[in-house]
PDB file of N, CA and C in Angstrom:
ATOM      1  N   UNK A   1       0.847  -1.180   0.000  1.00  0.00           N
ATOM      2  CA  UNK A   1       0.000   0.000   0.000  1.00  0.00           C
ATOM      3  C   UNK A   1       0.894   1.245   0.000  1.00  0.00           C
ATOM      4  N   UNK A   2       0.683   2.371  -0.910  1.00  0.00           N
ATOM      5  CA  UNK A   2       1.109   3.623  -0.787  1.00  0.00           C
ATOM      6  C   UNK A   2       0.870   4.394   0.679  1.00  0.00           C
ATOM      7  N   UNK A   3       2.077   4.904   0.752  1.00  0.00           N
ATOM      8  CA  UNK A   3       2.076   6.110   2.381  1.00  0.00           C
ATOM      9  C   UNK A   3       1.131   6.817   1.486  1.00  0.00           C
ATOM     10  N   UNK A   4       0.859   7.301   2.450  1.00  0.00           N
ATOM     11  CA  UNK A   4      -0.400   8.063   2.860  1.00  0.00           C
ATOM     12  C   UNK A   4       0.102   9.777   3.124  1.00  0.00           C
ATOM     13  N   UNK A   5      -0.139  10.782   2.185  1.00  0.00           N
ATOM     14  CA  UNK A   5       0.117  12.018   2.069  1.00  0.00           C
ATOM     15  C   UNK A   5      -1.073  13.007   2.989  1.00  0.00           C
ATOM     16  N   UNK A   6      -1.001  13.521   4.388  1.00  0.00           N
ATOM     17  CA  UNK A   6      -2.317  13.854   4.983  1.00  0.00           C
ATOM     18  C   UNK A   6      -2.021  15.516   4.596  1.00  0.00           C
ATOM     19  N   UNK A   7      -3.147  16.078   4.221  1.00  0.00           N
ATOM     20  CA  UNK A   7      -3.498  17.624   3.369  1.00  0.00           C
ATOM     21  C   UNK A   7      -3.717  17.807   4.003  1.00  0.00           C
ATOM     22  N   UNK A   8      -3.777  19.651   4.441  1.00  0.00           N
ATOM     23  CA  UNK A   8      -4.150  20.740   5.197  1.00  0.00           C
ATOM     24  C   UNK A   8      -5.584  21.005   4.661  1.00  0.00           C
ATOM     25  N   UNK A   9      -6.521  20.666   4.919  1.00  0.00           N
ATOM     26  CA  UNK A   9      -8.067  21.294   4.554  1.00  0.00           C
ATOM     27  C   UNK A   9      -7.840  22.509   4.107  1.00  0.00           C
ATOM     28  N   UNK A  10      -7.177  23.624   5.302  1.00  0.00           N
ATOM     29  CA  UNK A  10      -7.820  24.906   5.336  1.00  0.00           C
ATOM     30  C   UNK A  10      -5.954  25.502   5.767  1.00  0.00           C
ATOM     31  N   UNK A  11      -6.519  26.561   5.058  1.00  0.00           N
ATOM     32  CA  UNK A  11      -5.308  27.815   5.504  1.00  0.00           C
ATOM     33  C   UNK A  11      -5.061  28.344   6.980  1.00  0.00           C
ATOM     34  N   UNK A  12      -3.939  28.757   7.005  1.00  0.00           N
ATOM     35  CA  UNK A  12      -3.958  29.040   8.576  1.00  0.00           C
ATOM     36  C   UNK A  12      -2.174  28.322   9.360  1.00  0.00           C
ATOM     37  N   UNK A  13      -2.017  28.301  10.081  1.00  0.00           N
ATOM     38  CA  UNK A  13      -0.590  28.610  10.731  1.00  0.00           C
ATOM     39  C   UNK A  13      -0.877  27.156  11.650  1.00  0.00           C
ATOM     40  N   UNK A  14       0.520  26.062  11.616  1.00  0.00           N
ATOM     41  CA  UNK A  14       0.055  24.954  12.516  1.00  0.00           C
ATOM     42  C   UNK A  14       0.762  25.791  14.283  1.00  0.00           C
ATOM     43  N   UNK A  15      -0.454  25.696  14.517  1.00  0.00           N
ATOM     44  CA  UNK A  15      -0.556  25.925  16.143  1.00  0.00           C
ATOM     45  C   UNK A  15       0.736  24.683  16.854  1.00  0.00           C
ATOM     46  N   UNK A  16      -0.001  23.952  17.206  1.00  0.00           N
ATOM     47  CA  UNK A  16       0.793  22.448  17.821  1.00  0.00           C
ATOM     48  C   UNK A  16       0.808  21.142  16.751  1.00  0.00           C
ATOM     49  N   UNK A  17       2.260  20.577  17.297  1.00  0.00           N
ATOM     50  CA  UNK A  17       2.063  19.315  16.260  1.00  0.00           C
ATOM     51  C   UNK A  17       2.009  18.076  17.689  1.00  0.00           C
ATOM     52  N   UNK A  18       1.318  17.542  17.469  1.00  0.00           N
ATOM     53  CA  UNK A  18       0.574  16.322  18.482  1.00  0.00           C
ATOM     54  C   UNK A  18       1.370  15.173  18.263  1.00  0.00           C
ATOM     55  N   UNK A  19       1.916  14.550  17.035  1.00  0.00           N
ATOM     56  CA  UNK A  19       2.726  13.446  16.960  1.00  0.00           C
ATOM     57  C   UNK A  19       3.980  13.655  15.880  1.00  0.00           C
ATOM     58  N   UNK A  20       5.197  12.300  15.963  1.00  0.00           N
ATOM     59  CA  UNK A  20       6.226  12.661  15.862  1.00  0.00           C
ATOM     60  C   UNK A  20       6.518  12.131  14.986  1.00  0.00           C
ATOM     61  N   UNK A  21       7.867  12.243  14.129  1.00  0.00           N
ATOM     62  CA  UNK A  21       8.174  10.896  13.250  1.00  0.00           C
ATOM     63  C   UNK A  21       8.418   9.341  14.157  1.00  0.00           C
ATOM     64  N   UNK A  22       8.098   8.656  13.553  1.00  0.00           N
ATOM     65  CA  UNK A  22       8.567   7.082  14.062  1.00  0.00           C
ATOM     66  C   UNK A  22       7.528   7.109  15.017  1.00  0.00           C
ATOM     67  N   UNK A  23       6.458   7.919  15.368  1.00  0.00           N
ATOM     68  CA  UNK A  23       5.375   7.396  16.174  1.00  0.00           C
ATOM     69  C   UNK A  23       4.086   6.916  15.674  1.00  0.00           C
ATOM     70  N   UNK A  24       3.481   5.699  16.044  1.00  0.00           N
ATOM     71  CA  UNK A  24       2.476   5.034  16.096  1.00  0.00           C
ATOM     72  C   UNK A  24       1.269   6.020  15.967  1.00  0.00           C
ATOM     73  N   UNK A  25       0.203   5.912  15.349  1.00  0.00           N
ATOM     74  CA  UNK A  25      -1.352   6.882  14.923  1.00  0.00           C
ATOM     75  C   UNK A  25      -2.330   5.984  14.848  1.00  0.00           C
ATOM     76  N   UNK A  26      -3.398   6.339  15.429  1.00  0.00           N
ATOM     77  CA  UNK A  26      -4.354   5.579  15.340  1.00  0.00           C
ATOM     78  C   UNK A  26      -5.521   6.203  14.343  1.00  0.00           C
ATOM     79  N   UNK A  27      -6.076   5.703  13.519  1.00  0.00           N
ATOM     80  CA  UNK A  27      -7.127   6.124  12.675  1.00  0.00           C
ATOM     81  C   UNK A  27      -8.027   7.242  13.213  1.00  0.00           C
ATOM     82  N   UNK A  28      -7.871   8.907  12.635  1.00  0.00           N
ATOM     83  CA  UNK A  28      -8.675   9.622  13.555  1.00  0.00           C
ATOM     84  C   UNK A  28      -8.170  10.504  14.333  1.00  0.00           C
ATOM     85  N   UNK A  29      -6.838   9.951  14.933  1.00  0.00           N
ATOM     86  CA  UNK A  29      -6.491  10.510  16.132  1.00  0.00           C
ATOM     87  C   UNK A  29      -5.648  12.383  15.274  1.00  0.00           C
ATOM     88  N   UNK A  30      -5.665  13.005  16.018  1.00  0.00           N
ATOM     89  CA  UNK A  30      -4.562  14.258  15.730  1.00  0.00           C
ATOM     90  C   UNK A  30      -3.164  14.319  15.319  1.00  0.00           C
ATOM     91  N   UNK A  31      -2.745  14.352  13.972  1.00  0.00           N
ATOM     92  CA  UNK A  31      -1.576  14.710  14.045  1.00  0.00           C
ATOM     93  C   UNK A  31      -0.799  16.058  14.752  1.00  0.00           C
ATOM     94  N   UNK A  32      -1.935  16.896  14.376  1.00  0.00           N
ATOM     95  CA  UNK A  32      -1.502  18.224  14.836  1.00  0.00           C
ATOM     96  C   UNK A  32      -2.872  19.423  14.950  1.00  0.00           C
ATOM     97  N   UNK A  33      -2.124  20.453  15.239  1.00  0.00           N
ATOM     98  CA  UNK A  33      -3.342  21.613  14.879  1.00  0.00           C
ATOM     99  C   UNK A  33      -3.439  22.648  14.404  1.00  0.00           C
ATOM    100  N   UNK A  34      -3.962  23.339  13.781  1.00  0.00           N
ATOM    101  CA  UNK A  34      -3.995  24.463  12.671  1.00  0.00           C
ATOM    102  C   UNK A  34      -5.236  25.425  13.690  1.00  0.00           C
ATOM    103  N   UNK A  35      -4.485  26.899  13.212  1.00  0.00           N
ATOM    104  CA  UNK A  35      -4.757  27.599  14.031  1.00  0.00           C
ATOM    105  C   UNK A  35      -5.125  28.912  12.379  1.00  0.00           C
ATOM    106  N   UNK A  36      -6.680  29.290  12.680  1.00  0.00           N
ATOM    107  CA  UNK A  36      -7.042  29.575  11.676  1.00  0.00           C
ATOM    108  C   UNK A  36      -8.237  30.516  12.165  1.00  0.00           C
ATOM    109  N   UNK A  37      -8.601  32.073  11.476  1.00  0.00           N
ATOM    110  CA  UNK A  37      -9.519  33.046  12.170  1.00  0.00           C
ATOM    111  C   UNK A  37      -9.861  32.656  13.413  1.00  0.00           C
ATOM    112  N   UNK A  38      -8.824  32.235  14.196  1.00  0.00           N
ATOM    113  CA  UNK A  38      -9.450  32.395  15.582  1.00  0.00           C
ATOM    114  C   UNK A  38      -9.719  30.719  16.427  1.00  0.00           C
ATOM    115  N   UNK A  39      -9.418  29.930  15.318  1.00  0.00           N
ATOM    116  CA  UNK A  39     -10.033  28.695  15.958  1.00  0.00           C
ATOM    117  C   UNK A  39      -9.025  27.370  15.617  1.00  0.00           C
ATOM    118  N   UNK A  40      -8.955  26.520  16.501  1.00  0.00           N
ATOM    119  CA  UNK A  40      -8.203  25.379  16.426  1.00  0.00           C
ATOM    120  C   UNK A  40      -8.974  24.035  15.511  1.00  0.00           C
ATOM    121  N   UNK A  41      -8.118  24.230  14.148  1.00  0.00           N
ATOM    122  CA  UNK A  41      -8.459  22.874  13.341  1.00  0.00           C
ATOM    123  C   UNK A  41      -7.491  21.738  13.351  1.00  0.00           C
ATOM    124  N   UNK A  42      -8.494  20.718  13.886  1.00  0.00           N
ATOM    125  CA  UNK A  42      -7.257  19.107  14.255  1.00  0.00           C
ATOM    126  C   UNK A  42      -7.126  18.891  12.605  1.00  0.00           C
ATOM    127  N   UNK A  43      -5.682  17.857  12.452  1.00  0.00           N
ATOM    128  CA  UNK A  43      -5.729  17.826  11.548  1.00  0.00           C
ATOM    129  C   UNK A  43      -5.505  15.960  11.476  1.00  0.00           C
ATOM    130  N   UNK A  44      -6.239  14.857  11.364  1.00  0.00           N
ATOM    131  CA  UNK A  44      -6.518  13.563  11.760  1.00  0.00           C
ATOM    132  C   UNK A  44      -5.613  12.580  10.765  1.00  0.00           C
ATOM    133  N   UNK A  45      -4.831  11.470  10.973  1.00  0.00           N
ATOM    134  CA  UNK A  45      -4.700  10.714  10.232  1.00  0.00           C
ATOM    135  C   UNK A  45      -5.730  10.073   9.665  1.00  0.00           C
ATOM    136  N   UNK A  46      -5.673   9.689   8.269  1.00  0.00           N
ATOM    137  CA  UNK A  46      -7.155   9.232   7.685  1.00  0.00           C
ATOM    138  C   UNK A  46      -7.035   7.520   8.127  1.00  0.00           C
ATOM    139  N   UNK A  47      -5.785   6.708   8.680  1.00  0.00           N
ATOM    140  CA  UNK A  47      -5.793   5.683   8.866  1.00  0.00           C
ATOM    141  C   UNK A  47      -4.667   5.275   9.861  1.00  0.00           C
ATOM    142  N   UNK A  48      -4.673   4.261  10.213  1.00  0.00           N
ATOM    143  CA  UNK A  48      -3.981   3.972  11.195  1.00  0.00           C
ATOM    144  C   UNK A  48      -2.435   3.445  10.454  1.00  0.00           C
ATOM    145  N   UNK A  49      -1.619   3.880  11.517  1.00  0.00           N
ATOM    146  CA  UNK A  49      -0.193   3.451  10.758  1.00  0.00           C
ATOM    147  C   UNK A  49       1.450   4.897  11.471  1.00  0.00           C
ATOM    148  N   UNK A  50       2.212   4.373  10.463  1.00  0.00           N
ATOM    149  CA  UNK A  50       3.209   4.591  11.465  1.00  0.00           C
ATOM    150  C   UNK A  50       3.966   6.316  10.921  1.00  0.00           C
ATOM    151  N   UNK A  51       3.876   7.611  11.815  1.00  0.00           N
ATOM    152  CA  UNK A  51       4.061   9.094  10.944  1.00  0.00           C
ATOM    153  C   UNK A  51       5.767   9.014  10.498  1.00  0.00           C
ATOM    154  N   UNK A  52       5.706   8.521   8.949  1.00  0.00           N
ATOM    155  CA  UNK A  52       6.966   8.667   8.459  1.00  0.00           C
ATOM    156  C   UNK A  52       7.823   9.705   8.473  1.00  0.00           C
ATOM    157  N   UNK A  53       6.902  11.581   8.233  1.00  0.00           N
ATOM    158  CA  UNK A  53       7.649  12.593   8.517  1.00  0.00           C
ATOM    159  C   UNK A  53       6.592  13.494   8.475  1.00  0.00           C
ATOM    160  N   UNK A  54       6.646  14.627   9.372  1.00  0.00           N
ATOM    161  CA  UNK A  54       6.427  15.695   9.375  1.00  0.00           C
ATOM    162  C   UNK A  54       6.557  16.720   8.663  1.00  0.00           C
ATOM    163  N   UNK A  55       5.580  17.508   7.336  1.00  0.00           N
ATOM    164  CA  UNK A  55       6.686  18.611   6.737  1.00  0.00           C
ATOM    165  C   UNK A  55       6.694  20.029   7.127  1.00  0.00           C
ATOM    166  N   UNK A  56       6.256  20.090   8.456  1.00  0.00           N
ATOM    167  CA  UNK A  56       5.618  21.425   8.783  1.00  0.00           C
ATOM    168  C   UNK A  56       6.459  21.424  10.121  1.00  0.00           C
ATOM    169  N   UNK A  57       6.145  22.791  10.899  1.00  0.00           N
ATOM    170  CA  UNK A  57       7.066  23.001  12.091  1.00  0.00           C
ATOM    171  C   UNK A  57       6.094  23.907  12.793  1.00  0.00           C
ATOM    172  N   UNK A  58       6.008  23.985  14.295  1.00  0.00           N
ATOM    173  CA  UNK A  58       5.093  24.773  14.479  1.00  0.00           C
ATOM    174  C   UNK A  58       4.914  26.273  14.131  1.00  0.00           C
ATOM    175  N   UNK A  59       4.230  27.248  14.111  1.00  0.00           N
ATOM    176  CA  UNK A  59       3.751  28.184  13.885  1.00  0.00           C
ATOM    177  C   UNK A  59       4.271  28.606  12.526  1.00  0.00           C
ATOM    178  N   UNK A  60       4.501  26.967  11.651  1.00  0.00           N
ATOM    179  CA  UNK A  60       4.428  27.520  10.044  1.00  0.00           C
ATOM    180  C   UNK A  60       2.967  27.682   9.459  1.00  0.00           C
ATOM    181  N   UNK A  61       3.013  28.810   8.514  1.00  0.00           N
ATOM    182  CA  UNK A  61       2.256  28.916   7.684  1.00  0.00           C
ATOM    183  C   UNK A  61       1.684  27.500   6.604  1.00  0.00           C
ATOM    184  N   UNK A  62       0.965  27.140   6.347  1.00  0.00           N
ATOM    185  CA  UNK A  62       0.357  26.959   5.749  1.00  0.00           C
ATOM    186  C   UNK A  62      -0.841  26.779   4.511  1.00  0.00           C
ATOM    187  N   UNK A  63      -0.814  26.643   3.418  1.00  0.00           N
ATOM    188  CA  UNK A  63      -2.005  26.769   2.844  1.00  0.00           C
ATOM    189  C   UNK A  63      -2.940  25.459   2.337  1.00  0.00           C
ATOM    190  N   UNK A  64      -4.097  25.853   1.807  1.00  0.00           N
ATOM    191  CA  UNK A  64      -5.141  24.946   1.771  1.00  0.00           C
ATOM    192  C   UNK A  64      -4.332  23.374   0.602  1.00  0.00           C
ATOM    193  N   UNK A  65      -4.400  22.489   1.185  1.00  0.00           N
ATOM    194  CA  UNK A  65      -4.320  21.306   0.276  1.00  0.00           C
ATOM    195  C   UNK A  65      -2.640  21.152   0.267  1.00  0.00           C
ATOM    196  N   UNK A  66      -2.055  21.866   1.034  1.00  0.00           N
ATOM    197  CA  UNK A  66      -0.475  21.579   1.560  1.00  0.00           C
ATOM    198  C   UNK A  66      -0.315  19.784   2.858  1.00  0.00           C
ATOM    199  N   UNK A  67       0.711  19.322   1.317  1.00  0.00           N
ATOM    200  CA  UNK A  67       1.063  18.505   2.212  1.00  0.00           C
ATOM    201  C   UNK A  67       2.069  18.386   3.823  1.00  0.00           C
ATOM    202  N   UNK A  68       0.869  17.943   5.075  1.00  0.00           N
ATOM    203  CA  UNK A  68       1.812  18.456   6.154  1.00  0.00           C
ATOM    204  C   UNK A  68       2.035  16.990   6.876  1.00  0.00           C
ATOM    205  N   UNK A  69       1.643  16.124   6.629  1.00  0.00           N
ATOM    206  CA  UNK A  69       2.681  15.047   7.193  1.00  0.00           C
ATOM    207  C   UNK A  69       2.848  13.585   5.782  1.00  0.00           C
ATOM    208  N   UNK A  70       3.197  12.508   6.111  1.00  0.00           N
ATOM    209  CA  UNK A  70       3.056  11.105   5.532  1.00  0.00           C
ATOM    210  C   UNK A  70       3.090   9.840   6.504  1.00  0.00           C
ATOM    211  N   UNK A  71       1.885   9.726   6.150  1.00  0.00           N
ATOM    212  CA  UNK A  71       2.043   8.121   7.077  1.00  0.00           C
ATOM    213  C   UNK A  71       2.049   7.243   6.519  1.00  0.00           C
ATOM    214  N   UNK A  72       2.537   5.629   6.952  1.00  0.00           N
ATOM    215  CA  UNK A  72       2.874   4.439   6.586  1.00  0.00           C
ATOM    216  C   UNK A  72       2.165   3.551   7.075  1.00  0.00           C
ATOM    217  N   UNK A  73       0.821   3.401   6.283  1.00  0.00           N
ATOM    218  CA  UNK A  73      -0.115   2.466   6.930  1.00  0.00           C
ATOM    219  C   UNK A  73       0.064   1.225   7.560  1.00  0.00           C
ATOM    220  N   UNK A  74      -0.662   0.432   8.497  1.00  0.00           N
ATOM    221  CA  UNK A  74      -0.591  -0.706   8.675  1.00  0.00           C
ATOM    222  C   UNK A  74      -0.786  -0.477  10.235  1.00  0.00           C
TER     223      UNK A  74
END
């Protein structure tokens, strides 16, 4: 199965990043959070598996449909 590329929905600056490379994700759970007019958007692995890398750092900018992490399903 192809890693898994997880997109930024929405524009806006990542607030906190919640998990690490080489750490375990559960389907759902938060990679991180995006901080956007005022409000905190989680940003979820779509599946369970292992966060190969991070491409974001906190209080980077961001835009809509930016790839900000990759996970390695399973």
């Amino acid at each position: 199965m192809p890693d898994i590329r997880v997109k930024s929905e929405i524009a806006g600056s990542v607030w906190k990043i919640m998990k690490q490379a080489g750490e375990a994700v559960a389907a759902e759970e938060t990679l991180l959070l995006l901080e956007s007019m005022k409000m905190e958007i989680p940003v979820v692995a779509p599946r369970a598996g292992t966060v190969l890398e991070l491409r974001v750092a906190e209080g980077e900018a961001v835009a809509e449909e930016d790839v900000v992490a990759v996970i390695r399903a399973g």
